[in-house]
PDB file of N, CA and C in Angstrom:
ATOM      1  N   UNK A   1     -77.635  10.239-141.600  1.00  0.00           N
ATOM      2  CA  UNK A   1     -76.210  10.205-141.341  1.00  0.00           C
ATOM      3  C   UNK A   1     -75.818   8.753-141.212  1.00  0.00           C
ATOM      4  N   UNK A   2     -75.237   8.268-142.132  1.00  0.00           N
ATOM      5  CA  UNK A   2     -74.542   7.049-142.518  1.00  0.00           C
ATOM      6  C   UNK A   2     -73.166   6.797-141.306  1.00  0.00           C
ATOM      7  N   UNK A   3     -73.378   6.164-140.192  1.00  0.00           N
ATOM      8  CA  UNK A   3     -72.671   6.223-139.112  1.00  0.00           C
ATOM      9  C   UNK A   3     -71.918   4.662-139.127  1.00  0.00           C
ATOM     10  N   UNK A   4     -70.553   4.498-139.274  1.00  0.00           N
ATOM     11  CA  UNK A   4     -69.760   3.444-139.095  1.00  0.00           C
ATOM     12  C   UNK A   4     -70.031   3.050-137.794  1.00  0.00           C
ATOM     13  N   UNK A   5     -70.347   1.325-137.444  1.00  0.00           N
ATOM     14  CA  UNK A   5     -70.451   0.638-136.275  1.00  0.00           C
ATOM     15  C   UNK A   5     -69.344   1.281-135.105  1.00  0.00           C
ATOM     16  N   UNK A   6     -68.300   1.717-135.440  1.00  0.00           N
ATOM     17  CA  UNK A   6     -67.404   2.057-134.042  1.00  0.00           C
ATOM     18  C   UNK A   6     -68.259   3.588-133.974  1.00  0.00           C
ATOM     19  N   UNK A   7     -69.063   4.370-134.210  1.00  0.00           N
ATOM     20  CA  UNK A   7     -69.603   5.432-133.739  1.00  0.00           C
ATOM     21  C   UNK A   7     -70.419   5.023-132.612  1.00  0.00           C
ATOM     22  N   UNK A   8     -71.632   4.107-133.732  1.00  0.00           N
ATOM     23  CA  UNK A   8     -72.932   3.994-133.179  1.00  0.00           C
ATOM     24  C   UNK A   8     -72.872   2.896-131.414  1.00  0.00           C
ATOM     25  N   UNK A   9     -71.829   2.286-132.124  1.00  0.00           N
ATOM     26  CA  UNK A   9     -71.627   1.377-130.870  1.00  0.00           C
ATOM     27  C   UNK A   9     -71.023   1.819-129.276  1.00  0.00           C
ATOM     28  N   UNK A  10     -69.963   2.690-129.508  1.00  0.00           N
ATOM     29  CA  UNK A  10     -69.235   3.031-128.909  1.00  0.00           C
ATOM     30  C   UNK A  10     -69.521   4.276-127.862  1.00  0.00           C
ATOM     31  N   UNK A  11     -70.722   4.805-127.890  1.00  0.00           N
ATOM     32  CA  UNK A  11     -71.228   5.329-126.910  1.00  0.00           C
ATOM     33  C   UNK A  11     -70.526   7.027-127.301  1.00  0.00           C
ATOM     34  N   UNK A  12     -70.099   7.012-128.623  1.00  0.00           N
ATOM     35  CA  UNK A  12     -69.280   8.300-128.991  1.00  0.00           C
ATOM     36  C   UNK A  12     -70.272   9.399-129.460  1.00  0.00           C
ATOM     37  N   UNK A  13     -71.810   8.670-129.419  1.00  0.00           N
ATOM     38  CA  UNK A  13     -72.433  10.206-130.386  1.00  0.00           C
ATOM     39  C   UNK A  13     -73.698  10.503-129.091  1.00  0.00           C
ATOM     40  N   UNK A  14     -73.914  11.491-128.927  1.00  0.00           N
ATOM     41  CA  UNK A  14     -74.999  11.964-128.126  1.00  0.00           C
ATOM     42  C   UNK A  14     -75.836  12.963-128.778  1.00  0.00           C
ATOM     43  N   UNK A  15     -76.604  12.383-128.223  1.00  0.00           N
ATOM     44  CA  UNK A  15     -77.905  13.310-128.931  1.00  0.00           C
ATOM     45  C   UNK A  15     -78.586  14.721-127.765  1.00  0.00           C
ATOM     46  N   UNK A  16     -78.763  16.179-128.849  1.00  0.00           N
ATOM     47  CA  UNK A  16     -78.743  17.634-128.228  1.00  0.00           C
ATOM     48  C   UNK A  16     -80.399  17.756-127.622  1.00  0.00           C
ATOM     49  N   UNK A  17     -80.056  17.969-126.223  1.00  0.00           N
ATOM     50  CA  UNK A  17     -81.574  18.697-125.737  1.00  0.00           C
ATOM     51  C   UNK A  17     -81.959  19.541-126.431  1.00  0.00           C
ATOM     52  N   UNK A  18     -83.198  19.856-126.330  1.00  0.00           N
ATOM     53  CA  UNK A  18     -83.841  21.138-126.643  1.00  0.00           C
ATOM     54  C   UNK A  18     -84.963  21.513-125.746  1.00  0.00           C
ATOM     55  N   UNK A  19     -85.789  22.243-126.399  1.00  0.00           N
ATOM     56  CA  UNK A  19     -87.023  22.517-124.753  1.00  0.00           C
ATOM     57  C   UNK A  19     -87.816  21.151-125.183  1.00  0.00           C
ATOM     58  N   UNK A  20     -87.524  20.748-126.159  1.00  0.00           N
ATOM     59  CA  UNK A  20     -89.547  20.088-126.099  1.00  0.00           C
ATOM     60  C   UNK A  20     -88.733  18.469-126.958  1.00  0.00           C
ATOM     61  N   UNK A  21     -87.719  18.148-126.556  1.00  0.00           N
ATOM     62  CA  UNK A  21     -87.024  16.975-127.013  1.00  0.00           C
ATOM     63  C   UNK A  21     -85.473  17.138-126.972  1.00  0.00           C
ATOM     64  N   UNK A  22     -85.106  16.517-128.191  1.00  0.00           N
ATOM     65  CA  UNK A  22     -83.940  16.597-128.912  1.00  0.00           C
ATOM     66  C   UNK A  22     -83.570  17.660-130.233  1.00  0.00           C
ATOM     67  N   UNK A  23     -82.579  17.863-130.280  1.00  0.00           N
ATOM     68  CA  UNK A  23     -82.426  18.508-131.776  1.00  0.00           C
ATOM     69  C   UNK A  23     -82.400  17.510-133.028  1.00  0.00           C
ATOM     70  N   UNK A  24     -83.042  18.055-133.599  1.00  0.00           N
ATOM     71  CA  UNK A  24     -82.725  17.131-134.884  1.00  0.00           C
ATOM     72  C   UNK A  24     -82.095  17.029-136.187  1.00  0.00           C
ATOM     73  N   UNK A  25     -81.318  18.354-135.957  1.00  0.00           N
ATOM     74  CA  UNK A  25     -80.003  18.283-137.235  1.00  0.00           C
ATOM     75  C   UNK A  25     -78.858  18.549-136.425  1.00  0.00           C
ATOM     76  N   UNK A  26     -78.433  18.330-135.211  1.00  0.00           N
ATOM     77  CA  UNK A  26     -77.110  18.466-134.672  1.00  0.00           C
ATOM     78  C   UNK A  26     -76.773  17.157-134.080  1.00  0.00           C
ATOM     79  N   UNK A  27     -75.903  16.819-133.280  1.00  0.00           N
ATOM     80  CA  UNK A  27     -75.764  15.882-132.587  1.00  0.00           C
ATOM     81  C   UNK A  27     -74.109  16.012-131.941  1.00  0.00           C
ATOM     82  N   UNK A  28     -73.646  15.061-130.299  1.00  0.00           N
ATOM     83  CA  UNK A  28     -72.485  15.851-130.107  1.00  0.00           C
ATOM     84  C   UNK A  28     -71.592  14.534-130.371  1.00  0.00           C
ATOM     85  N   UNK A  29     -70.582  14.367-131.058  1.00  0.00           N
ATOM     86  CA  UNK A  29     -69.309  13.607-131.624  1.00  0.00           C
ATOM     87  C   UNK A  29     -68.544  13.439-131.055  1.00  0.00           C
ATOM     88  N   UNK A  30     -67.745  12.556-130.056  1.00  0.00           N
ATOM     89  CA  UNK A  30     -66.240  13.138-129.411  1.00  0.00           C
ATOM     90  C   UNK A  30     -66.478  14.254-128.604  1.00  0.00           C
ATOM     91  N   UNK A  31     -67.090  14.822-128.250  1.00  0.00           N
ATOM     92  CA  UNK A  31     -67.522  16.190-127.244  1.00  0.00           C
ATOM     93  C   UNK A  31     -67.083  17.393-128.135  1.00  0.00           C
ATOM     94  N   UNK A  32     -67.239  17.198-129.669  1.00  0.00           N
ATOM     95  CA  UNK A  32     -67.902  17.985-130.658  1.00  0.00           C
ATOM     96  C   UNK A  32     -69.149  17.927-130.850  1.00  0.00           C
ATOM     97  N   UNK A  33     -69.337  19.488-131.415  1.00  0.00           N
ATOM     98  CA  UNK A  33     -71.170  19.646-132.264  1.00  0.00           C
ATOM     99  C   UNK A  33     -70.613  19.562-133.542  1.00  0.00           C
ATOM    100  N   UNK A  34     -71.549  18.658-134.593  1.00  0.00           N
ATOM    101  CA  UNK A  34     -72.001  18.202-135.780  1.00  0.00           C
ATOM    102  C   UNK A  34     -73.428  18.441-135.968  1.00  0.00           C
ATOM    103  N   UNK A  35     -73.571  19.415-136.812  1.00  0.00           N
ATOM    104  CA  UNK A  35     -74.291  19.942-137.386  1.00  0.00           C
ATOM    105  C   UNK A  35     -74.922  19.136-138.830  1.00  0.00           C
ATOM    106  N   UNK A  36     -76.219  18.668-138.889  1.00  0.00           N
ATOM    107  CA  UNK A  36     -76.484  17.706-140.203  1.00  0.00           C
ATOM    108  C   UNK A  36     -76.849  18.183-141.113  1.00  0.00           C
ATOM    109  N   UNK A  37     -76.615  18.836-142.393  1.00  0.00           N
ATOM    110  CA  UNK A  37     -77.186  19.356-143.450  1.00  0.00           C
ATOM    111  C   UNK A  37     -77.230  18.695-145.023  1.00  0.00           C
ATOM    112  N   UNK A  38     -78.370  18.890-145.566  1.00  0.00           N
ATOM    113  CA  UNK A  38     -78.031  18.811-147.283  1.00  0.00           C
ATOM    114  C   UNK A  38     -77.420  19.853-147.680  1.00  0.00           C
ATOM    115  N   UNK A  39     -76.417  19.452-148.997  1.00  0.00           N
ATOM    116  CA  UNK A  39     -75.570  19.922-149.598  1.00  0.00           C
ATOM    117  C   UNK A  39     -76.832  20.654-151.049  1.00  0.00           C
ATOM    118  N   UNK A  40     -76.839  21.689-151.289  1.00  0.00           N
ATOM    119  CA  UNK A  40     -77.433  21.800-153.123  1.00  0.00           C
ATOM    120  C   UNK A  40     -76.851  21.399-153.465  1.00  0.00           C
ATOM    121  N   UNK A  41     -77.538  20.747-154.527  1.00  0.00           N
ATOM    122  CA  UNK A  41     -76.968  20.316-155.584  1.00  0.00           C
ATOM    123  C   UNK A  41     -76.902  21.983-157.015  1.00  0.00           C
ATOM    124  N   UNK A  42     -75.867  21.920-157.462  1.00  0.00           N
ATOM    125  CA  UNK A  42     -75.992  23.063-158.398  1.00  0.00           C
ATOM    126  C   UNK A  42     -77.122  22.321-159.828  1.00  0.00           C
ATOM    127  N   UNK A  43     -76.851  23.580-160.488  1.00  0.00           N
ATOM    128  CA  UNK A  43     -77.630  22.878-161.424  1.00  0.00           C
ATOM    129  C   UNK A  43     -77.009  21.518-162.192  1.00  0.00           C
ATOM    130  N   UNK A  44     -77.174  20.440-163.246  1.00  0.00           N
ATOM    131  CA  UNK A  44     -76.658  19.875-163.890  1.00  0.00           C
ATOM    132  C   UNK A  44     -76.118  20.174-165.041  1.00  0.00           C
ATOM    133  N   UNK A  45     -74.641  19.770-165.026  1.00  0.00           N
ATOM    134  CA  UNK A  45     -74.045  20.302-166.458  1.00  0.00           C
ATOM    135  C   UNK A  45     -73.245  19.637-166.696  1.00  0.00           C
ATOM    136  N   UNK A  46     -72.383  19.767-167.644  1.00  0.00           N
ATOM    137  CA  UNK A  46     -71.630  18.996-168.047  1.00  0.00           C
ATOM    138  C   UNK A  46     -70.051  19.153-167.178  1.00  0.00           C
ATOM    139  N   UNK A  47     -69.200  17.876-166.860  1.00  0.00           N
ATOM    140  CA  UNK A  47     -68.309  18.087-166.512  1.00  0.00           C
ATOM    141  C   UNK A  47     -68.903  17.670-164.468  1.00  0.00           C
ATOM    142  N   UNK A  48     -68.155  17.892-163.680  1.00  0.00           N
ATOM    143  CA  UNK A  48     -67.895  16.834-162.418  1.00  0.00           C
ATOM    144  C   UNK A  48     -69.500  18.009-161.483  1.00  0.00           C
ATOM    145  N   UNK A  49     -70.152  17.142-160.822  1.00  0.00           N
ATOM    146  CA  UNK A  49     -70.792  17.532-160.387  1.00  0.00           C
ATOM    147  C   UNK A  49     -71.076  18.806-158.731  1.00  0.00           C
ATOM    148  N   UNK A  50     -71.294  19.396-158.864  1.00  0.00           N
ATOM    149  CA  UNK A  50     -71.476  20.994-157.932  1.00  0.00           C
ATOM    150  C   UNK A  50     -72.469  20.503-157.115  1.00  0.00           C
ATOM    151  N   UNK A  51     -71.809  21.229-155.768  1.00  0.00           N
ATOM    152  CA  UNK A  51     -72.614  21.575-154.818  1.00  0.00           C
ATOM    153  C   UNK A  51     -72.386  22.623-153.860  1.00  0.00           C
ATOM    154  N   UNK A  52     -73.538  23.476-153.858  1.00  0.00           N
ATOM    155  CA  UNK A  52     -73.705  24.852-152.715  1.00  0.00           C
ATOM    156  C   UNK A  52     -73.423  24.452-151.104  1.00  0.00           C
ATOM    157  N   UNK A  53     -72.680  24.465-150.580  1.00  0.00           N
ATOM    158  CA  UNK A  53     -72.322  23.944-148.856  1.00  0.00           C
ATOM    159  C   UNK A  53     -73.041  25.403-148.197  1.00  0.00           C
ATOM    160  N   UNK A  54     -73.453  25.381-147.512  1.00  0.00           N
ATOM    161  CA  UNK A  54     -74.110  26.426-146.432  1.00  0.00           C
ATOM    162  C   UNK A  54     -73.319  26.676-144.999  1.00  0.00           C
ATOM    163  N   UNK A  55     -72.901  27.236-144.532  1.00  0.00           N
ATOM    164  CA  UNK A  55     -72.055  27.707-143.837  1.00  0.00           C
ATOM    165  C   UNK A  55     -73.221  27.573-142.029  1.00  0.00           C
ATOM    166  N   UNK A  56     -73.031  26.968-141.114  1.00  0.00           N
ATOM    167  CA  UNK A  56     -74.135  26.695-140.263  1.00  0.00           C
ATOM    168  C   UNK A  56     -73.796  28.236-139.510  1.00  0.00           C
ATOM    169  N   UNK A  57     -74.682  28.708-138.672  1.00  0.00           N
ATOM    170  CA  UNK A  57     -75.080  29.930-138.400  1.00  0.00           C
ATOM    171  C   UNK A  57     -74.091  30.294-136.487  1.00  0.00           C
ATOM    172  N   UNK A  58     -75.029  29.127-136.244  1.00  0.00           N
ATOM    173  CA  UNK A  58     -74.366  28.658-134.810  1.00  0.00           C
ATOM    174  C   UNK A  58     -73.023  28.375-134.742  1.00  0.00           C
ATOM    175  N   UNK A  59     -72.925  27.876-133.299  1.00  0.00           N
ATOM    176  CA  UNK A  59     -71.891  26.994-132.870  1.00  0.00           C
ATOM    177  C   UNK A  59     -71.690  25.705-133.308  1.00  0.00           C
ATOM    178  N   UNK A  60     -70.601  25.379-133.856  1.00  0.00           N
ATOM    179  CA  UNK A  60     -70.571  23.757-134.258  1.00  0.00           C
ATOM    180  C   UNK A  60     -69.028  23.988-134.508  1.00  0.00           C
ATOM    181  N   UNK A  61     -68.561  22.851-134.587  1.00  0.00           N
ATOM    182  CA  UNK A  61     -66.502  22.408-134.866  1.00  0.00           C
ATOM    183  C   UNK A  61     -66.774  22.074-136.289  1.00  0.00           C
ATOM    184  N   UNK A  62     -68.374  21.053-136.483  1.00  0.00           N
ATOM    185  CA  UNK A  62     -68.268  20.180-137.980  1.00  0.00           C
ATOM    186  C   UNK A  62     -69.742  20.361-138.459  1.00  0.00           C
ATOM    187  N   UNK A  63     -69.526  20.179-139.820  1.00  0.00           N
ATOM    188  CA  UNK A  63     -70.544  20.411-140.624  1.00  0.00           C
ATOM    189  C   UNK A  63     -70.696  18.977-141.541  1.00  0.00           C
ATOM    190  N   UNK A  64     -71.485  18.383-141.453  1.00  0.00           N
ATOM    191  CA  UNK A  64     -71.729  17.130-141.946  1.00  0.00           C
ATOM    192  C   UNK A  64     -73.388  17.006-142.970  1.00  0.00           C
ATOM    193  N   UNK A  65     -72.477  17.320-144.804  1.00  0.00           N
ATOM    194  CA  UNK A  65     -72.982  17.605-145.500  1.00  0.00           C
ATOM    195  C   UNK A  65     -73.575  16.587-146.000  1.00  0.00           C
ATOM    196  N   UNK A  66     -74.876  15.910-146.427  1.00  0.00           N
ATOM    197  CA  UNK A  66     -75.239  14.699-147.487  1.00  0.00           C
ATOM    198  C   UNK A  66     -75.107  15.261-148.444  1.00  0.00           C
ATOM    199  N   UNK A  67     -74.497  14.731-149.987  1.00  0.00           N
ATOM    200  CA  UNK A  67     -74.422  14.553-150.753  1.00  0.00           C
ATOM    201  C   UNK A  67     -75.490  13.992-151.504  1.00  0.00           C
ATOM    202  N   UNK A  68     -75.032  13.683-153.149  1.00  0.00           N
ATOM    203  CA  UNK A  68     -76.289  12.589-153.676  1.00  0.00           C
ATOM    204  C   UNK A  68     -75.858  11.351-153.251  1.00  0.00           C
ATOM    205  N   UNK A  69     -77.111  10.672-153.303  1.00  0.00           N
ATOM    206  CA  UNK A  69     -76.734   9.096-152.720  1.00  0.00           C
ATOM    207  C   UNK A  69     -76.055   8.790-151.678  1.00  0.00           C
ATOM    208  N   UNK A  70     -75.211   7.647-151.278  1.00  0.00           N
ATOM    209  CA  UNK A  70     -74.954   7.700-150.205  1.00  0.00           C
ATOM    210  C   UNK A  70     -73.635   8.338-150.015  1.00  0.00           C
ATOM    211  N   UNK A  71     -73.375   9.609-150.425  1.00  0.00           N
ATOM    212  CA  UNK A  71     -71.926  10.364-150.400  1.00  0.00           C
ATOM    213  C   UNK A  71     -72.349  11.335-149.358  1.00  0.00           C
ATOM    214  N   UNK A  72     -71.009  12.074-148.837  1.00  0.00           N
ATOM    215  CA  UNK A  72     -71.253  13.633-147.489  1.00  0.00           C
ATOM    216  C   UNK A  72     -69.863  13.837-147.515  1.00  0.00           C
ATOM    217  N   UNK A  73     -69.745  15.048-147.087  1.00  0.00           N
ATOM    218  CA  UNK A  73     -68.892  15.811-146.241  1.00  0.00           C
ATOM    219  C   UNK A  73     -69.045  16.243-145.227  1.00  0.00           C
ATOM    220  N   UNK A  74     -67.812  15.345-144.253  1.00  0.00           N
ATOM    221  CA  UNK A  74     -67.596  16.170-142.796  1.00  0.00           C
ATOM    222  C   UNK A  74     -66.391  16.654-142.896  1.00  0.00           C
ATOM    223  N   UNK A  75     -66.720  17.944-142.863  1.00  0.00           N
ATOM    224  CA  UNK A  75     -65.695  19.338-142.975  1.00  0.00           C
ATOM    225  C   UNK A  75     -65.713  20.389-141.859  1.00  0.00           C
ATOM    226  N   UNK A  76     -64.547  20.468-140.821  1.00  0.00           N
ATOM    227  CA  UNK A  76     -64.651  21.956-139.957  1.00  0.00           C
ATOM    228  C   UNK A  76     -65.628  22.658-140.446  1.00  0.00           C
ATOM    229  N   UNK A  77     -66.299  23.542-139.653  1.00  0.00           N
ATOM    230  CA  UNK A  77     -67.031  24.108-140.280  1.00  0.00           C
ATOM    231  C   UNK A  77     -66.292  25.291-140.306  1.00  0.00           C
ATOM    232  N   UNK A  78     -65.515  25.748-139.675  1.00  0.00           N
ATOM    233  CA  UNK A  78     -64.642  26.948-139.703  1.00  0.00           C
ATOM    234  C   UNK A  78     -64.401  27.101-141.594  1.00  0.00           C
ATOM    235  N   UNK A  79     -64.151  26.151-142.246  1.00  0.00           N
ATOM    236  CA  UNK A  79     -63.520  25.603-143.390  1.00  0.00           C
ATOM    237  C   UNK A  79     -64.752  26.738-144.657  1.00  0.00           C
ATOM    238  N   UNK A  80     -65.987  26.545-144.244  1.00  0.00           N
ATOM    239  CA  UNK A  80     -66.870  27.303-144.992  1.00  0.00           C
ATOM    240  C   UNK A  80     -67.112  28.808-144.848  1.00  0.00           C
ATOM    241  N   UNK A  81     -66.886  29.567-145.723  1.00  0.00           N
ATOM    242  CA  UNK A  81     -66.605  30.898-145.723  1.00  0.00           C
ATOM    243  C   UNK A  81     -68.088  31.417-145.081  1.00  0.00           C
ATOM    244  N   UNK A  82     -68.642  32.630-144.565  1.00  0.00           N
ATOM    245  CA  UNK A  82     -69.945  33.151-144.258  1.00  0.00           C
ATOM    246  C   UNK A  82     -71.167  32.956-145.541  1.00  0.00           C
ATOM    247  N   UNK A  83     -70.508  33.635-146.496  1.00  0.00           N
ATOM    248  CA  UNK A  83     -71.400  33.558-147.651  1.00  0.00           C
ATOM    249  C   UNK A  83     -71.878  32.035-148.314  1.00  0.00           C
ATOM    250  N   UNK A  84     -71.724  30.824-147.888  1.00  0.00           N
ATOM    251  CA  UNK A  84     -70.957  29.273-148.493  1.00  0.00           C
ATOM    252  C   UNK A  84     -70.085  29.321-149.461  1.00  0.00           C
ATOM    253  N   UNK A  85     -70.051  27.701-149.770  1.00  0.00           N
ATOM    254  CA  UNK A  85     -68.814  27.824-150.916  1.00  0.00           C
ATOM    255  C   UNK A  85     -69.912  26.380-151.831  1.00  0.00           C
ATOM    256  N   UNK A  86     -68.711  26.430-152.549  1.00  0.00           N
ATOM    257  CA  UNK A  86     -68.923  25.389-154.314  1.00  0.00           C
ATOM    258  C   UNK A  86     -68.469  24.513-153.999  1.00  0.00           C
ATOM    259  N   UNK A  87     -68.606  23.133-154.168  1.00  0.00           N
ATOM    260  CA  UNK A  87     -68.087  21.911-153.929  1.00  0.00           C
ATOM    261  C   UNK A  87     -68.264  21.270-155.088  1.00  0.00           C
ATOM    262  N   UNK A  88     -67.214  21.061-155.766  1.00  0.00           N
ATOM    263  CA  UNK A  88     -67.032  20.569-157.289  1.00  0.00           C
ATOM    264  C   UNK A  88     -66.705  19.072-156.836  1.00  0.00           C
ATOM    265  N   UNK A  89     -67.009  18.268-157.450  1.00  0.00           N
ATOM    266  CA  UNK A  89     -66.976  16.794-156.763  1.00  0.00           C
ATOM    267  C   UNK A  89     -65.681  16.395-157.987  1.00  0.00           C
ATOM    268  N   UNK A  90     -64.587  16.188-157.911  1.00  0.00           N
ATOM    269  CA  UNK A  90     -63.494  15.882-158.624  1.00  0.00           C
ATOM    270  C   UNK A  90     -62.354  16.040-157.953  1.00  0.00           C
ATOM    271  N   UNK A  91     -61.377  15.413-158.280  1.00  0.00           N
ATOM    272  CA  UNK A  91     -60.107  14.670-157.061  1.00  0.00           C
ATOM    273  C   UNK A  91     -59.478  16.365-156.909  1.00  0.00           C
ATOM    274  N   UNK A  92     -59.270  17.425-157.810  1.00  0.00           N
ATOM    275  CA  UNK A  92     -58.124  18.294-157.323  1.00  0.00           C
ATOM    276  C   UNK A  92     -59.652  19.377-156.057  1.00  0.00           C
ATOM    277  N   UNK A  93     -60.300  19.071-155.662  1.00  0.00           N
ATOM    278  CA  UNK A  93     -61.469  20.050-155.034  1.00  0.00           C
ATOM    279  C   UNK A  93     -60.797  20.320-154.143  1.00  0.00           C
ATOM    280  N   UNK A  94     -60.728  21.389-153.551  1.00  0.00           N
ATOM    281  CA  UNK A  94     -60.149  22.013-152.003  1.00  0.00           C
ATOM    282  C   UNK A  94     -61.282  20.962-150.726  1.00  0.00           C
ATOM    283  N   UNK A  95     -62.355  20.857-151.038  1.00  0.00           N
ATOM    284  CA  UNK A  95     -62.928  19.870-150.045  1.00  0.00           C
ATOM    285  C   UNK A  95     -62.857  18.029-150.091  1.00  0.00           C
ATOM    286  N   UNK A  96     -62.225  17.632-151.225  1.00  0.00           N
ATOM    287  CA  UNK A  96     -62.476  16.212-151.719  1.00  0.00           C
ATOM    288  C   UNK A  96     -62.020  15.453-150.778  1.00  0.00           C
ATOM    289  N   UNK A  97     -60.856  15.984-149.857  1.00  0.00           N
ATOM    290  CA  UNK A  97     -60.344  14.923-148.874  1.00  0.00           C
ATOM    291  C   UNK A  97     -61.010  14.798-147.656  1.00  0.00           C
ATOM    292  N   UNK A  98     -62.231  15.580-147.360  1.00  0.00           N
ATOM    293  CA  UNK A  98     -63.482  15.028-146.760  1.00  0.00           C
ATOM    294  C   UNK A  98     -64.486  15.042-146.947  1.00  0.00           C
ATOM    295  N   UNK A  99     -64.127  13.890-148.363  1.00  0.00           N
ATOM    296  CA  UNK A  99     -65.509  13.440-148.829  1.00  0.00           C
ATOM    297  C   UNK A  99     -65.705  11.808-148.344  1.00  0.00           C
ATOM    298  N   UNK A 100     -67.052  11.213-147.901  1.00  0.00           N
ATOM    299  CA  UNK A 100     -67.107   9.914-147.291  1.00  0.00           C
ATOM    300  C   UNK A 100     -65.787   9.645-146.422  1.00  0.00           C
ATOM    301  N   UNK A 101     -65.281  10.199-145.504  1.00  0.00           N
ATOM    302  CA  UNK A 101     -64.707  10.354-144.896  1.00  0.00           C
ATOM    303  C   UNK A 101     -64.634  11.200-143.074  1.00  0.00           C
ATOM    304  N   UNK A 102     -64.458  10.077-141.960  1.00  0.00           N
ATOM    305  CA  UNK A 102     -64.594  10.611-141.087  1.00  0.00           C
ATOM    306  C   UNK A 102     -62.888  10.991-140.072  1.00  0.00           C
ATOM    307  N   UNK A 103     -61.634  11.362-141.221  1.00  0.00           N
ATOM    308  CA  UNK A 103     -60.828  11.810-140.775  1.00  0.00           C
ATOM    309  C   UNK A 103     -60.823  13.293-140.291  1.00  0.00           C
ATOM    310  N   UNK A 104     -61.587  13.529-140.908  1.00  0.00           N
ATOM    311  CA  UNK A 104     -61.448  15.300-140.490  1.00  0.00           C
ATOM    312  C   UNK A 104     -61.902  15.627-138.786  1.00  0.00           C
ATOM    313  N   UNK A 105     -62.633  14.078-138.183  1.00  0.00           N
ATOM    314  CA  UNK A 105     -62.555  14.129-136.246  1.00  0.00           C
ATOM    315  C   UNK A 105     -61.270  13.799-135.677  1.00  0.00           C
ATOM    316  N   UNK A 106     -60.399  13.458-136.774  1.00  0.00           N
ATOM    317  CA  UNK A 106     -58.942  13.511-136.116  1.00  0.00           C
ATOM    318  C   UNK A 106     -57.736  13.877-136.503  1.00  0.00           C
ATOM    319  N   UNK A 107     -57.949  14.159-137.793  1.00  0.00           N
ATOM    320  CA  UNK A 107     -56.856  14.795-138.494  1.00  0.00           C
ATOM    321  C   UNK A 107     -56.687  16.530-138.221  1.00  0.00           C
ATOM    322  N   UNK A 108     -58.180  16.829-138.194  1.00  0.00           N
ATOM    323  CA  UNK A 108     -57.930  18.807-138.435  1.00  0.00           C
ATOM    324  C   UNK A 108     -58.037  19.555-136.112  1.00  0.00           C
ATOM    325  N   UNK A 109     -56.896  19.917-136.094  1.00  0.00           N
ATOM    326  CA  UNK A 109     -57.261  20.478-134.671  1.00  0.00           C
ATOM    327  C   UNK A 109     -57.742  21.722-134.311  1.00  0.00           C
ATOM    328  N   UNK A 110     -59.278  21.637-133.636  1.00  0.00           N
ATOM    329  CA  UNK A 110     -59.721  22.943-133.166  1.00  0.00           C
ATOM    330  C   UNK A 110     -59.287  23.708-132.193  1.00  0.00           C
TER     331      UNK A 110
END
């Protein structure tokens, strides 16, 4: 998780107990849970590139997807249907406006 200096610095991210440590794909944001996952990649084809989002099981506000390279989505997780969804990487996508982007901790209200 590719974290801008006002996160890491700022005393804004905490890290989740568990019995025998920490968790290691969640973490708490703003006194949100962020949940860390890879995105599939679909297969390769022609035309803007796909990805399978997984819908997290638990409790969480955000779902904070890696991408290829250094790209992600942090998206509500409310936002991902039960079954997941398709993430077509091209400007008209229902998810594109949180892509490399950490507005969705202040723009979307839970």
């Amino acid at each position: 998780m590719d974290l801008s200096p006002r996160f890491r610095q700022s005393g804004r991210i905490q890290l989740l107990r568990a019995r025998d440590g920490f968790r290691t794909r969640s973490v708490r944001l703003d006194d949100r849970t962020v949940v860390i996952g890879r995105a599939g990649q679909a297969e390769a084809g022609p035309g803007p590139t796909a990805y399978r989002l997984h819908r997290y099981r638990g409790s969480a506000d955000f779902v904070y997807c890696h991408l290829a390279g250094s790209n992600y989505l942090l998206l509500p997780s409310h936002l991902i249907p039960p079954g997941g969804a398709r993430f077509l990487d091209e400007p008209d996508s229902t998810y594109q406006r949180f892509k490399n982007s950490f507005a969705a901790l202040t723009s979307i209200s839970l």
